[in-house]
Protein backbone atom coordinates (compact mmCIF):
# COMPACT_ATOMS: atom_id res chain seq x y z
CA UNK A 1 -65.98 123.16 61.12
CA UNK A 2 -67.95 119.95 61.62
CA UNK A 3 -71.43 121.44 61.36
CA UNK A 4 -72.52 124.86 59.50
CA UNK A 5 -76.14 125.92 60.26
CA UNK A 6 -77.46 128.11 57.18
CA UNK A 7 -80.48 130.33 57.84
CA UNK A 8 -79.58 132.88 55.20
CA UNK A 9 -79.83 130.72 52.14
CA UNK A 10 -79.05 132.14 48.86
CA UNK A 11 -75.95 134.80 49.66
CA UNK A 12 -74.74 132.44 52.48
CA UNK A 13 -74.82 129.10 50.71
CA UNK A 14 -71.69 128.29 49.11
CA UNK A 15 -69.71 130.21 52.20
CA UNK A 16 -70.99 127.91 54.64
CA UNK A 17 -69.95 125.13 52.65
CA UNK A 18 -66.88 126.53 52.18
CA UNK A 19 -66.63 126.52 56.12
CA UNK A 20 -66.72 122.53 56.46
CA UNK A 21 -64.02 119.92 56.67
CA UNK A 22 -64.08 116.69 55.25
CA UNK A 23 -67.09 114.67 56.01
CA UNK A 24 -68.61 117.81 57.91
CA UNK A 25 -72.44 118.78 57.65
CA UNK A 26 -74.44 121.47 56.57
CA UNK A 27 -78.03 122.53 57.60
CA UNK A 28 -79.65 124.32 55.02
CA UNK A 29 -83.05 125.63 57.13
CA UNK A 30 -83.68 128.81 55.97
CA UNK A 31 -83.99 131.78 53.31
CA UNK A 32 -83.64 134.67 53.96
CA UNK A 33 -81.85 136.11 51.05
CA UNK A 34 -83.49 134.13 49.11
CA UNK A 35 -83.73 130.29 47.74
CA UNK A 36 -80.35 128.79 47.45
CA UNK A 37 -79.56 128.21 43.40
CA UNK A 38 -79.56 124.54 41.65
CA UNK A 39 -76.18 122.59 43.42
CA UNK A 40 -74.66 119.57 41.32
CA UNK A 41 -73.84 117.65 43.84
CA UNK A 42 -70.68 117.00 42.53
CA UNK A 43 -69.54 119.62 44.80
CA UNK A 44 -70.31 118.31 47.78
CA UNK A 45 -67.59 115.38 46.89
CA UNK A 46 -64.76 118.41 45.79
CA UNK A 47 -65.36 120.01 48.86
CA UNK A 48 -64.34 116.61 51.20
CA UNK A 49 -67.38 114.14 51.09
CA UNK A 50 -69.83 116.76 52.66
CA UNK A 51 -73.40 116.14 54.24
CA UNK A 52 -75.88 118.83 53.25
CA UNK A 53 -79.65 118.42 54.48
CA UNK A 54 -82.90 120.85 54.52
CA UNK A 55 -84.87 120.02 57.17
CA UNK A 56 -88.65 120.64 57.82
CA UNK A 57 -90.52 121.26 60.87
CA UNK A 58 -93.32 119.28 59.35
CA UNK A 59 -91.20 116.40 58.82
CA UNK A 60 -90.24 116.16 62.34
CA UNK A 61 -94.03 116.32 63.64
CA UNK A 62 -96.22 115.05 60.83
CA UNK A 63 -97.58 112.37 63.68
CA UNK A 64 -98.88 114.00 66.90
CA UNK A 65 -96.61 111.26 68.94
CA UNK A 66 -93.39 112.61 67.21
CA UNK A 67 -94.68 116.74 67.36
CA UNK A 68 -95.41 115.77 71.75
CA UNK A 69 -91.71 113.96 71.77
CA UNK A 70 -90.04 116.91 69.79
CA UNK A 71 -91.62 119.45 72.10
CA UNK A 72 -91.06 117.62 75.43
CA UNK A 73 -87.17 117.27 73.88
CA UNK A 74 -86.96 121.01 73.20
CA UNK A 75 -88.18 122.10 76.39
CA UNK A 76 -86.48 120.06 78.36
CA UNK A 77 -83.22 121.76 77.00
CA UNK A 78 -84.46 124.77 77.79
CA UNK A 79 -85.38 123.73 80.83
CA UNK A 80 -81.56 122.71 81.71
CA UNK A 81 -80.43 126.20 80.54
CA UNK A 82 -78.19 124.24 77.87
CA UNK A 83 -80.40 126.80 75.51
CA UNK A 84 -81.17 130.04 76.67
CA UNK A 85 -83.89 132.08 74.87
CA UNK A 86 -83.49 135.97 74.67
CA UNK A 87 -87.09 137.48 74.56
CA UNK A 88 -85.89 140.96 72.83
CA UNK A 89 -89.39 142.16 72.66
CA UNK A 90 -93.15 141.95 73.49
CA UNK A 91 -96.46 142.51 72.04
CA UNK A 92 -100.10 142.92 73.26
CA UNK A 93 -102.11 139.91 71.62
CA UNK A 94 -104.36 142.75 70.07
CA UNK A 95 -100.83 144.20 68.29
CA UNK A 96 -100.16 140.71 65.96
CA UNK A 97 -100.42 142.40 62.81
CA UNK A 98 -97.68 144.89 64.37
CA UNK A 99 -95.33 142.42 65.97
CA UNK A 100 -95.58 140.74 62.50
CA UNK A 101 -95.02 143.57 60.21
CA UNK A 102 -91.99 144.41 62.04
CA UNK A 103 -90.64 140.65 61.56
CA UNK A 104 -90.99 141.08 58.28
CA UNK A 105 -89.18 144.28 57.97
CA UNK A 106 -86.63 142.96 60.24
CA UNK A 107 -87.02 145.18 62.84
CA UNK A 108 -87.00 142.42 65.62
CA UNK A 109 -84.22 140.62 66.74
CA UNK A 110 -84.64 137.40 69.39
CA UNK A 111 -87.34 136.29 70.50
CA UNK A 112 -90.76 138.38 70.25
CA UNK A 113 -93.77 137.05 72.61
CA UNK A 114 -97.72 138.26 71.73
CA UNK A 115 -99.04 138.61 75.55
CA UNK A 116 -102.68 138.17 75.89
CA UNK A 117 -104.63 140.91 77.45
């Protein structure tokens, strides 16, 4: 593959580099099973001259002109339907605590939306 996207972290890591081709890129953005262990990054030469990044939201918008161009970019691909969001489920505003509890215990998939009311 050319790019791996890694959300899981820890038991997903060293899969999804496993995944790449030569010169191919990895991005490491998430955790879920936990933080990914130490990496010499020896490996990343073995394994064909790899790219491997970790990317933060607050990187991307730590000045309110690049957070307004970020957001204009990312809803103007959803805009285009080129990205299509699947709300899976809702939440009364009032029900937060809820909607996030069952985040947490994975008990959501898609998108979830807090409704005001």
């Amino acid at each position: 593959m050319d790019v791996v996207y890694d959300s899981v972290g820890q038991a997903t890591f060293m899969k999804s580099l496993d995944c790449l081709r030569p010169f191919g890129m990895m991005v490491s953005f998430g955790q879920a099973s936990g933080s990914v262990p130490a990496l010499d990054l020896s490996v990343l030469s073995a394994k064909g001259s790899l790219f491997l990044t970790r990317p933060t939201l607050m990187a991307y918008t730590a000045g309110r002109e690049d957070l307004l161009v970020h957001a204009q970019d990312l809803f103007d691909v959803v805009l285009s339907g080129a990205v299509k969001i699947e709300v899976k489920q809702t939440y009364p505003l009032a029900e937060a605590a809820r909607a996030h509890q069952d985040l947490e215990a994975r008990k959501t998939t898609g998108s979830s939306i807090l409704i005001p009311g």
